[in-house]
PDB file of N, CA and C in Angstrom:
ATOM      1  N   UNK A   1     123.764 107.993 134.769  1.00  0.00           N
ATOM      2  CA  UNK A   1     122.566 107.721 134.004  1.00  0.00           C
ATOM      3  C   UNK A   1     122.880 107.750 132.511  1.00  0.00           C
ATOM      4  N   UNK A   2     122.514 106.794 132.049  1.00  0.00           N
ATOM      5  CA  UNK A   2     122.703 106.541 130.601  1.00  0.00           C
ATOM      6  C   UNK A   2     121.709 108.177 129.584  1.00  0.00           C
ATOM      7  N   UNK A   3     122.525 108.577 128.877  1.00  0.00           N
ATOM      8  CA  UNK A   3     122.045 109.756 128.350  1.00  0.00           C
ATOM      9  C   UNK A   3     120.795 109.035 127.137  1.00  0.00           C
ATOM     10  N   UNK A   4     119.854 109.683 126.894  1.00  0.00           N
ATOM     11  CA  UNK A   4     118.697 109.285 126.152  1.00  0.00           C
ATOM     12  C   UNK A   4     119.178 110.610 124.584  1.00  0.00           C
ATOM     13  N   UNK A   5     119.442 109.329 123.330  1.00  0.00           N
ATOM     14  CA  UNK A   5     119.558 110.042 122.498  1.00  0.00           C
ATOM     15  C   UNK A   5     117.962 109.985 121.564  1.00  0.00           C
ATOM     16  N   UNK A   6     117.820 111.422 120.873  1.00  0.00           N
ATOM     17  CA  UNK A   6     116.935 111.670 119.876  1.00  0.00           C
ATOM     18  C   UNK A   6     116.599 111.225 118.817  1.00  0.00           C
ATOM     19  N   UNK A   7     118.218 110.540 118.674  1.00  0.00           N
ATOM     20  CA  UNK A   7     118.301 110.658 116.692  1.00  0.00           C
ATOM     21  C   UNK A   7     117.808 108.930 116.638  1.00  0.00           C
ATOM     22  N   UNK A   8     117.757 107.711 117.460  1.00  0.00           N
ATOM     23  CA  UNK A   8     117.650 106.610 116.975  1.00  0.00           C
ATOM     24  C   UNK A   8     115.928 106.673 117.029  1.00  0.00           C
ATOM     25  N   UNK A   9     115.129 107.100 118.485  1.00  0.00           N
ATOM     26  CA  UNK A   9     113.861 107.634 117.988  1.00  0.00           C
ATOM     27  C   UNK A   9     113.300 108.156 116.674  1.00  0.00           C
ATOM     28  N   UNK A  10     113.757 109.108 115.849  1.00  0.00           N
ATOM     29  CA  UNK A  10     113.669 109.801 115.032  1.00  0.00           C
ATOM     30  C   UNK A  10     113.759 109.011 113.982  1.00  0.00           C
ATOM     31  N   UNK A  11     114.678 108.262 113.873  1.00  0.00           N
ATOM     32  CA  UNK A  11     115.019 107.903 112.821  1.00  0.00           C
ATOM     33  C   UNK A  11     113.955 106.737 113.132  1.00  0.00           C
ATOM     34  N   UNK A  12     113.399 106.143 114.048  1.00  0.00           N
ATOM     35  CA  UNK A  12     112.192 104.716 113.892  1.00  0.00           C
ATOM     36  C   UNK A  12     110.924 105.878 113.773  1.00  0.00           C
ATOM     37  N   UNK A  13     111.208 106.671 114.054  1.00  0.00           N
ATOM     38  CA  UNK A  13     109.645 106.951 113.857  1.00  0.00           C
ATOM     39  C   UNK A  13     109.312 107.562 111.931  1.00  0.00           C
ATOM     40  N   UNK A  14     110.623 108.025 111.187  1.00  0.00           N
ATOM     41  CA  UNK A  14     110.354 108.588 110.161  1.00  0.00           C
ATOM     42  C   UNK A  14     110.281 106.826 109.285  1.00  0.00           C
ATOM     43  N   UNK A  15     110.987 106.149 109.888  1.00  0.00           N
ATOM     44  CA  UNK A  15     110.738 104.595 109.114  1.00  0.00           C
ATOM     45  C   UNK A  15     109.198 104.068 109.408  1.00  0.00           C
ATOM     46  N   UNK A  16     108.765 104.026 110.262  1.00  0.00           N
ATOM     47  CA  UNK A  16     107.429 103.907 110.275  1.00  0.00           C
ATOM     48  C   UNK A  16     106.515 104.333 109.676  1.00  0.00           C
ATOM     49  N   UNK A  17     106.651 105.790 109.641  1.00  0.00           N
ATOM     50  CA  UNK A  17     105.709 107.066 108.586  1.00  0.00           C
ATOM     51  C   UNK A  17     105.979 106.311 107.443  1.00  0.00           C
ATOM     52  N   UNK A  18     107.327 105.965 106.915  1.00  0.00           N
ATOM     53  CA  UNK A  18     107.587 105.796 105.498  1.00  0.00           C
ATOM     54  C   UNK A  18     106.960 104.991 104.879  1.00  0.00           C
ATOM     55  N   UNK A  19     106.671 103.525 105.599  1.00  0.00           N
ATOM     56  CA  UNK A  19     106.476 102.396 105.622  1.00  0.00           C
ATOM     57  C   UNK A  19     104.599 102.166 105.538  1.00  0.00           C
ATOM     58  N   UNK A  20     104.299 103.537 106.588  1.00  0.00           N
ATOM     59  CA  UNK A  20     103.029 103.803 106.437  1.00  0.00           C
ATOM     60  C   UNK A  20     102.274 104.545 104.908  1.00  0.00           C
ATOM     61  N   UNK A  21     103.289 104.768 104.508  1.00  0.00           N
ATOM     62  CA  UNK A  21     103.071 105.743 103.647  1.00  0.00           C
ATOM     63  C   UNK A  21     103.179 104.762 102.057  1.00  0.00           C
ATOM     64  N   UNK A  22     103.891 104.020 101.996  1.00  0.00           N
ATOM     65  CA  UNK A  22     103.985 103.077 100.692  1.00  0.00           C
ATOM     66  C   UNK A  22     102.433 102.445 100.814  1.00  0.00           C
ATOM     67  N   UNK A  23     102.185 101.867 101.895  1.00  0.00           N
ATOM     68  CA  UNK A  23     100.970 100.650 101.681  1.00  0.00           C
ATOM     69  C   UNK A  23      99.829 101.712 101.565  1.00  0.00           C
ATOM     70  N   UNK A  24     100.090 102.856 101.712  1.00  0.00           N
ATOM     71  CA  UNK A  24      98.830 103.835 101.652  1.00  0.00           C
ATOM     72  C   UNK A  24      98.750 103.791 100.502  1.00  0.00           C
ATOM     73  N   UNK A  25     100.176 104.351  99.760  1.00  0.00           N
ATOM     74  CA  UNK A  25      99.515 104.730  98.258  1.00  0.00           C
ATOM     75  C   UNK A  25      99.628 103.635  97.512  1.00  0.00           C
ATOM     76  N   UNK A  26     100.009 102.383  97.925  1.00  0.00           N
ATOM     77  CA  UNK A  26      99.753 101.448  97.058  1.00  0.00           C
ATOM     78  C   UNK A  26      98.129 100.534  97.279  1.00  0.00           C
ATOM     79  N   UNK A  27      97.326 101.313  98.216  1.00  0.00           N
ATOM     80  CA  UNK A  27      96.031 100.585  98.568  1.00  0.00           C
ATOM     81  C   UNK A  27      95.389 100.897  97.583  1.00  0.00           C
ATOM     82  N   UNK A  28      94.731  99.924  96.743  1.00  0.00           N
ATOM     83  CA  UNK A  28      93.336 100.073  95.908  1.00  0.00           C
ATOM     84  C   UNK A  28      94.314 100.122  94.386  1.00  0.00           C
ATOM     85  N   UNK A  29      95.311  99.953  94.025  1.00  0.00           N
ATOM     86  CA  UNK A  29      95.970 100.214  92.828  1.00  0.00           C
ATOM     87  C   UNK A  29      95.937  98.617  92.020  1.00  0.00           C
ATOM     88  N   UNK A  30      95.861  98.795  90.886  1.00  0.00           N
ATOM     89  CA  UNK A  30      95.919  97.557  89.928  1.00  0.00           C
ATOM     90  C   UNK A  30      97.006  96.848  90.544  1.00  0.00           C
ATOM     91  N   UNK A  31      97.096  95.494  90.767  1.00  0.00           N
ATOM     92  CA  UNK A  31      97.754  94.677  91.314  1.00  0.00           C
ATOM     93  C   UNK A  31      98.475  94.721  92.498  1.00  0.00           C
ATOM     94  N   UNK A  32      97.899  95.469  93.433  1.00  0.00           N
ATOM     95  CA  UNK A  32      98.210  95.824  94.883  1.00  0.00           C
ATOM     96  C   UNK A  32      97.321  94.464  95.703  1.00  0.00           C
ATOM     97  N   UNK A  33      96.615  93.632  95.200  1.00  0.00           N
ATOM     98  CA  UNK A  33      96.463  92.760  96.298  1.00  0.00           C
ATOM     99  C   UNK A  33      96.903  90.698  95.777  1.00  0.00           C
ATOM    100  N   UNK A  34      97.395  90.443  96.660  1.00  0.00           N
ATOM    101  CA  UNK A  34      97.719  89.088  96.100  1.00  0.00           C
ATOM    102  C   UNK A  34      96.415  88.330  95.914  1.00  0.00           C
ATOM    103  N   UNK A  35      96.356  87.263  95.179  1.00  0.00           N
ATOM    104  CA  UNK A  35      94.986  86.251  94.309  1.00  0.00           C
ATOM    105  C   UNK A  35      94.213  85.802  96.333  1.00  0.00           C
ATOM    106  N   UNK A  36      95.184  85.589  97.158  1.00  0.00           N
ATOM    107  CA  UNK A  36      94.240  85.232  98.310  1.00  0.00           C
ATOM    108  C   UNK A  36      93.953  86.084  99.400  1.00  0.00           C
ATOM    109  N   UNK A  37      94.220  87.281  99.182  1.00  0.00           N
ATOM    110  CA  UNK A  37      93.646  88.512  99.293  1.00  0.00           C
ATOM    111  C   UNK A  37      91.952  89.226  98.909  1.00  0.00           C
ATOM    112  N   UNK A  38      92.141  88.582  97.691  1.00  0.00           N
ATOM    113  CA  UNK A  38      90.361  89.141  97.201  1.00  0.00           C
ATOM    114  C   UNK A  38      89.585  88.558  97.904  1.00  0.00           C
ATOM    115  N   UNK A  39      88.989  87.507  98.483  1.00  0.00           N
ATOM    116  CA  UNK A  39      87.671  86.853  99.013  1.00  0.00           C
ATOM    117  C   UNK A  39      87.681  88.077 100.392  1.00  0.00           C
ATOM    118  N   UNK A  40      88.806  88.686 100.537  1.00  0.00           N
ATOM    119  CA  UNK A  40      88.379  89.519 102.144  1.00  0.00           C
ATOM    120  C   UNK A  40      88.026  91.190 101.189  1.00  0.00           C
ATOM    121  N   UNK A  41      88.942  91.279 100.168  1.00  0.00           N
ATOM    122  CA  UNK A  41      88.356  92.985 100.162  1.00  0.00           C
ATOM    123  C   UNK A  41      86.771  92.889  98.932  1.00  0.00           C
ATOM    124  N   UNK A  42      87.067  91.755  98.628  1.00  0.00           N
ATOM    125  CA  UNK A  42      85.436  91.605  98.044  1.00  0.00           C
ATOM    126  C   UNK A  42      84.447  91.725  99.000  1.00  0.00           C
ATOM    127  N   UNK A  43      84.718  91.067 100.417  1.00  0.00           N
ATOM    128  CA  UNK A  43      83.320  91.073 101.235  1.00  0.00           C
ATOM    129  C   UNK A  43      83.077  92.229 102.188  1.00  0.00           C
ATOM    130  N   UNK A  44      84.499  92.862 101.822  1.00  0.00           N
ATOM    131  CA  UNK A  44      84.518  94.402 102.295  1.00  0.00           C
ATOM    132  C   UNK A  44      83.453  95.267 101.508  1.00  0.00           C
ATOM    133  N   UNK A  45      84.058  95.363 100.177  1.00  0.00           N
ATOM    134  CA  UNK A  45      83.228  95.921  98.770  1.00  0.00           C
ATOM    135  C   UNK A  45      81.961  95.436  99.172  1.00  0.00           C
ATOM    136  N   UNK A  46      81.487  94.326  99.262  1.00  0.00           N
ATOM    137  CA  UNK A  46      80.103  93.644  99.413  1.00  0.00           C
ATOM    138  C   UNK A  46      79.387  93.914 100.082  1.00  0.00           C
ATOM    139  N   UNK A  47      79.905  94.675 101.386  1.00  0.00           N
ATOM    140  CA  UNK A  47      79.067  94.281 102.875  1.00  0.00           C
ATOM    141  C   UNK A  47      77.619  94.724 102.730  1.00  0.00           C
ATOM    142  N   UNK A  48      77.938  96.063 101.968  1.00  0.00           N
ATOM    143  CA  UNK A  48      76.261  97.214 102.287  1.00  0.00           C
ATOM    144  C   UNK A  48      75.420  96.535 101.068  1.00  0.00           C
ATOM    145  N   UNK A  49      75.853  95.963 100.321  1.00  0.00           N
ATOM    146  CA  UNK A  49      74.717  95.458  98.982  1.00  0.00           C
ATOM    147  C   UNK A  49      73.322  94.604  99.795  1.00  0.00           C
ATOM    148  N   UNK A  50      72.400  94.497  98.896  1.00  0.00           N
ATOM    149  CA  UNK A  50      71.596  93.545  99.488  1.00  0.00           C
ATOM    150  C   UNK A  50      72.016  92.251  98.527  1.00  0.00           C
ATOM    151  N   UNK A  51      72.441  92.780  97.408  1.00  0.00           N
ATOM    152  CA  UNK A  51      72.600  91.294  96.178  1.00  0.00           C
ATOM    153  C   UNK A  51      74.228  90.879  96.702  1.00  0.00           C
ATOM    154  N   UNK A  52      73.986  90.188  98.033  1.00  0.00           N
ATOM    155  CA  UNK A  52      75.751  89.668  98.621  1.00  0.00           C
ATOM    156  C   UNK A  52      76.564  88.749  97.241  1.00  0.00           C
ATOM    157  N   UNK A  53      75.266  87.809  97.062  1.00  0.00           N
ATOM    158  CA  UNK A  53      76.377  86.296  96.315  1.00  0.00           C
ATOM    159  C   UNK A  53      76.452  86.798  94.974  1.00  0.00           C
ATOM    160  N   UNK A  54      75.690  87.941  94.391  1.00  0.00           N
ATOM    161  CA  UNK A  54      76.159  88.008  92.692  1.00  0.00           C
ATOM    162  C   UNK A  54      77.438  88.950  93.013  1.00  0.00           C
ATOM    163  N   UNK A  55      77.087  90.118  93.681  1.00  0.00           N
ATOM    164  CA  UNK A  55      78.266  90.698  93.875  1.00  0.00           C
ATOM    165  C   UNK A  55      79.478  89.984  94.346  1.00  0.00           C
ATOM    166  N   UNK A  56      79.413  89.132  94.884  1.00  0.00           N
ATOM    167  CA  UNK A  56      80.741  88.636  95.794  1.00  0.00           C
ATOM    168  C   UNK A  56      81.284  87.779  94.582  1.00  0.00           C
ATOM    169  N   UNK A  57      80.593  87.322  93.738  1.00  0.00           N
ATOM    170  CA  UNK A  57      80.655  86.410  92.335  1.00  0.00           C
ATOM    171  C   UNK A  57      81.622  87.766  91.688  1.00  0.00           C
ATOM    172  N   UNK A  58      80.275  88.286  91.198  1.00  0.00           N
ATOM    173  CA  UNK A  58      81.661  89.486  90.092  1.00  0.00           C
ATOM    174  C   UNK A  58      82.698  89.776  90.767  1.00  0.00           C
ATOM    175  N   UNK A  59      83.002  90.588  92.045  1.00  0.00           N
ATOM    176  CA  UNK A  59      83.856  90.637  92.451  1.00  0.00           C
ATOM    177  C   UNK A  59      85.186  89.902  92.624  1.00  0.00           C
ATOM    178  N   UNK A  60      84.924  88.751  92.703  1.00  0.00           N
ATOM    179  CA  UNK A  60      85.820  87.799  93.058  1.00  0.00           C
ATOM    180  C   UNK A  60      86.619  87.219  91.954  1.00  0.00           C
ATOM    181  N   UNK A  61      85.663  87.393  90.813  1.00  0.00           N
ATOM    182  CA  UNK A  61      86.037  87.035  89.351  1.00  0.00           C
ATOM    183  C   UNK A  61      86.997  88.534  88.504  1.00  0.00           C
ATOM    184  N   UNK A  62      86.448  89.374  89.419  1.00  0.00           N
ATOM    185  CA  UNK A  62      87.407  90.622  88.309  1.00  0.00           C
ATOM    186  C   UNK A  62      88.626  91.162  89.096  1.00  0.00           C
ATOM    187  N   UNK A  63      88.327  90.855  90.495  1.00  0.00           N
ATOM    188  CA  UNK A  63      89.801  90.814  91.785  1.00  0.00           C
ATOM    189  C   UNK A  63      90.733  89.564  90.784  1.00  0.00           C
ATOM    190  N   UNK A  64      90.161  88.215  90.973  1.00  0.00           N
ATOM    191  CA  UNK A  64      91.505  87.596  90.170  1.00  0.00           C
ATOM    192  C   UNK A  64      91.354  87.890  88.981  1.00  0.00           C
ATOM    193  N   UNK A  65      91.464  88.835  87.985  1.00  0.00           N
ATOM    194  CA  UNK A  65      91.637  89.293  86.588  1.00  0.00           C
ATOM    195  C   UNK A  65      92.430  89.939  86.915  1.00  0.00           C
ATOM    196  N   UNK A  66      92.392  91.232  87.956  1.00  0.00           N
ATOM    197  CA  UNK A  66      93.057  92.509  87.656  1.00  0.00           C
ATOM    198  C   UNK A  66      93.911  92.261  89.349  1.00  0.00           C
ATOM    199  N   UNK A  67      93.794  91.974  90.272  1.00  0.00           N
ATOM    200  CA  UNK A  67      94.657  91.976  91.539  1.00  0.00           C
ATOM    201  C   UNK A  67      94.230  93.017  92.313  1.00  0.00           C
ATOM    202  N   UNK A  68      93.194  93.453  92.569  1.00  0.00           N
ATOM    203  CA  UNK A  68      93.104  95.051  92.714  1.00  0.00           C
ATOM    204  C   UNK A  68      91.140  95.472  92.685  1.00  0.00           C
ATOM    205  N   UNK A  69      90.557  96.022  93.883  1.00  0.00           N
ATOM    206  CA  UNK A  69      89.363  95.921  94.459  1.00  0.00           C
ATOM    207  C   UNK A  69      89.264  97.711  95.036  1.00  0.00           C
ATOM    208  N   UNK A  70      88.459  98.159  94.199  1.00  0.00           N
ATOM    209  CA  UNK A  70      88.237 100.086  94.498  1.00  0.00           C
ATOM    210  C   UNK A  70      87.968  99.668  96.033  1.00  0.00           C
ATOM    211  N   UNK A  71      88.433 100.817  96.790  1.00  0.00           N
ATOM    212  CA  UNK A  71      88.569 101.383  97.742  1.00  0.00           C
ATOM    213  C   UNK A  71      86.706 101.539  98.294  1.00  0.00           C
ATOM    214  N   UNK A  72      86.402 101.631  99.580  1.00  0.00           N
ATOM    215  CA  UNK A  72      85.276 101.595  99.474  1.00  0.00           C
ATOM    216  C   UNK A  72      84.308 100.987  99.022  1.00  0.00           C
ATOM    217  N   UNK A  73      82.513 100.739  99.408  1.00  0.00           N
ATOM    218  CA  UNK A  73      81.678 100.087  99.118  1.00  0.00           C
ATOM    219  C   UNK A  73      81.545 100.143  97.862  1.00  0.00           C
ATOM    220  N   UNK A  74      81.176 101.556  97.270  1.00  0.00           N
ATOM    221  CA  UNK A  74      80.581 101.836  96.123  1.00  0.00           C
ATOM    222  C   UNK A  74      81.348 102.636  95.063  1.00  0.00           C
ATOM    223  N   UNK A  75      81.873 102.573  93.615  1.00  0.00           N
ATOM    224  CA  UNK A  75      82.301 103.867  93.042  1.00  0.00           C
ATOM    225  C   UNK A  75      83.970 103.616  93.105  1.00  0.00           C
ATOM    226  N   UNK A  76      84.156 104.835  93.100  1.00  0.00           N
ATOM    227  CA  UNK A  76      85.991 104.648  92.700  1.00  0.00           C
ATOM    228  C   UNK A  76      86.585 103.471  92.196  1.00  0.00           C
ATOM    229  N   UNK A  77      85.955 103.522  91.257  1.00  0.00           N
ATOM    230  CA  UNK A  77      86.600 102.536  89.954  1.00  0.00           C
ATOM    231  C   UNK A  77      87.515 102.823  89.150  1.00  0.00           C
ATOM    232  N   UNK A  78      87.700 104.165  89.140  1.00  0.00           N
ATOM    233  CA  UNK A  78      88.757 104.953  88.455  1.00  0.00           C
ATOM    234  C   UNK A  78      90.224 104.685  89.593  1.00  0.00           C
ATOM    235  N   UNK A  79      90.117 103.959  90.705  1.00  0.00           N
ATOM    236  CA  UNK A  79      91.725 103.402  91.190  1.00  0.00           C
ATOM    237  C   UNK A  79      91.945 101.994  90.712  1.00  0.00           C
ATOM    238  N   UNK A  80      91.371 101.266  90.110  1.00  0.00           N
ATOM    239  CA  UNK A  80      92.021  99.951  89.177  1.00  0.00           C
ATOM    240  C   UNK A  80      91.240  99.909  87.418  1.00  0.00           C
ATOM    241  N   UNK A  81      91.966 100.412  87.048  1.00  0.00           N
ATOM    242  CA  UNK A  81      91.421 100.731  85.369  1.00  0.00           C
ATOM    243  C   UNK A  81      91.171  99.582  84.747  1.00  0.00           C
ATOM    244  N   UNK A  82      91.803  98.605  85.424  1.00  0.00           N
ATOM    245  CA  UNK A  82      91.557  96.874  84.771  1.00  0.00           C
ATOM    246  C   UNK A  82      89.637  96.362  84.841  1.00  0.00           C
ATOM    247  N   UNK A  83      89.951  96.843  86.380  1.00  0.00           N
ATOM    248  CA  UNK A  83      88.112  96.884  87.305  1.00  0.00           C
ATOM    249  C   UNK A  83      87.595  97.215  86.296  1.00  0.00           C
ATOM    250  N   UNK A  84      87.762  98.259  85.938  1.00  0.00           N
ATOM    251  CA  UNK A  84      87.061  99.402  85.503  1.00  0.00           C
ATOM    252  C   UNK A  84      86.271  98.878  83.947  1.00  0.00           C
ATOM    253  N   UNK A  85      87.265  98.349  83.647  1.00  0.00           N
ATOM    254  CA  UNK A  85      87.148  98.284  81.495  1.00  0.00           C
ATOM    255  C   UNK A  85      86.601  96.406  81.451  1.00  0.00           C
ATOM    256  N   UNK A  86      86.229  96.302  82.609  1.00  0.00           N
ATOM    257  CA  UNK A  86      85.893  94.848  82.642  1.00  0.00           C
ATOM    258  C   UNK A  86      83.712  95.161  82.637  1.00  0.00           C
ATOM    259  N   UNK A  87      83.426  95.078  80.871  1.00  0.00           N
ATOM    260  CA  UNK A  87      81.811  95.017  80.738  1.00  0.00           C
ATOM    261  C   UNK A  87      81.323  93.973  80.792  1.00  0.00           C
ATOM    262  N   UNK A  88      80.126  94.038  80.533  1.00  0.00           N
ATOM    263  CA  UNK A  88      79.080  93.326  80.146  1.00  0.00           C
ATOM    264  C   UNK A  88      79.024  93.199  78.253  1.00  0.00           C
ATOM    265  N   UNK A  89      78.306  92.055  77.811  1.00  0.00           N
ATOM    266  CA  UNK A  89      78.004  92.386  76.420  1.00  0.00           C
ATOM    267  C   UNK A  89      77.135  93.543  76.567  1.00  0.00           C
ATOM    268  N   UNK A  90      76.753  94.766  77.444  1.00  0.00           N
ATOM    269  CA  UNK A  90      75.892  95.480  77.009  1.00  0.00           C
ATOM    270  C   UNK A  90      76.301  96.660  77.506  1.00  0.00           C
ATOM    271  N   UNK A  91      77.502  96.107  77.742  1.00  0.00           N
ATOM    272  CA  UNK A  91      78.356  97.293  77.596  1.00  0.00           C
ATOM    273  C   UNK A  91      78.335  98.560  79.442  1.00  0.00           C
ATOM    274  N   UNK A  92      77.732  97.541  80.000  1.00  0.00           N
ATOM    275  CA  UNK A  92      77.857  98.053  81.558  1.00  0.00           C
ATOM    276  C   UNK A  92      78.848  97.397  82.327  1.00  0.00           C
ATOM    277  N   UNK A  93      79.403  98.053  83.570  1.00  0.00           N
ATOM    278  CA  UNK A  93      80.463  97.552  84.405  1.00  0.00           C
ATOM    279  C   UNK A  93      79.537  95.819  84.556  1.00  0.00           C
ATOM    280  N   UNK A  94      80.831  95.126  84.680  1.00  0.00           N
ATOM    281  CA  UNK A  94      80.148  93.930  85.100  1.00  0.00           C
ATOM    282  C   UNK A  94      80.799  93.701  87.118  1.00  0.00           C
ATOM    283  N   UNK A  95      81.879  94.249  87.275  1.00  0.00           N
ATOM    284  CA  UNK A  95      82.278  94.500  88.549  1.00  0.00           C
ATOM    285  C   UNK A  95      81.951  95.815  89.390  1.00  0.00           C
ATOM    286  N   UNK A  96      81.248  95.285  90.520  1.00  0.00           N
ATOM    287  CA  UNK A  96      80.614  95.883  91.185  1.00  0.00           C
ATOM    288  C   UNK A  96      81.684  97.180  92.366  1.00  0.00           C
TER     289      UNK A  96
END
């Protein structure tokens, strides 16, 4: 019987973790998503709004500025600082 070694297991499973572990911390970061990427994490961002098409508008317009769409529906804007510093003339977020 062919002996069953540990170490080639081991070694796919810590490459996997690893691998899991880059796209984690690179999720939601300034230029972590490519230009045909945004129309899907915008309608992610979008889903719970009732205002779908203005939001999906800003969104879509400050995803291709900055590459990069906060985590979640609402808030954490502080993970793409580009998002973030993108106002209004009146000086409010214009990305949702």
């Amino acid at each position: 019987m062919a002996r069953f070694s540990c170490l080639p297991f081991a070694f796919f499973l810590i490459l996997i973790l690893f691998t899991f572990s880059i796209q984690t911390a690179n999720a939601g970061k300034e230029g972590s998503l490519r230009l045909q990427d945004c129309p899907k994490a915008c309608e992610y961002r979008c889903s719970k709004t009732h205002h779908r098409k203005p939001c999906l508008s800003f969104c879509n317009y400050c995803c291709q500025r900055c590459l990069c769409v906060p985590s979640r529906f609402y808030g954490n804007r502080e993970e793409c600082p580009c998002y973030n510093n993108i106002k209004t003339k009146e000086g409010k977020n214009k990305c949702p």
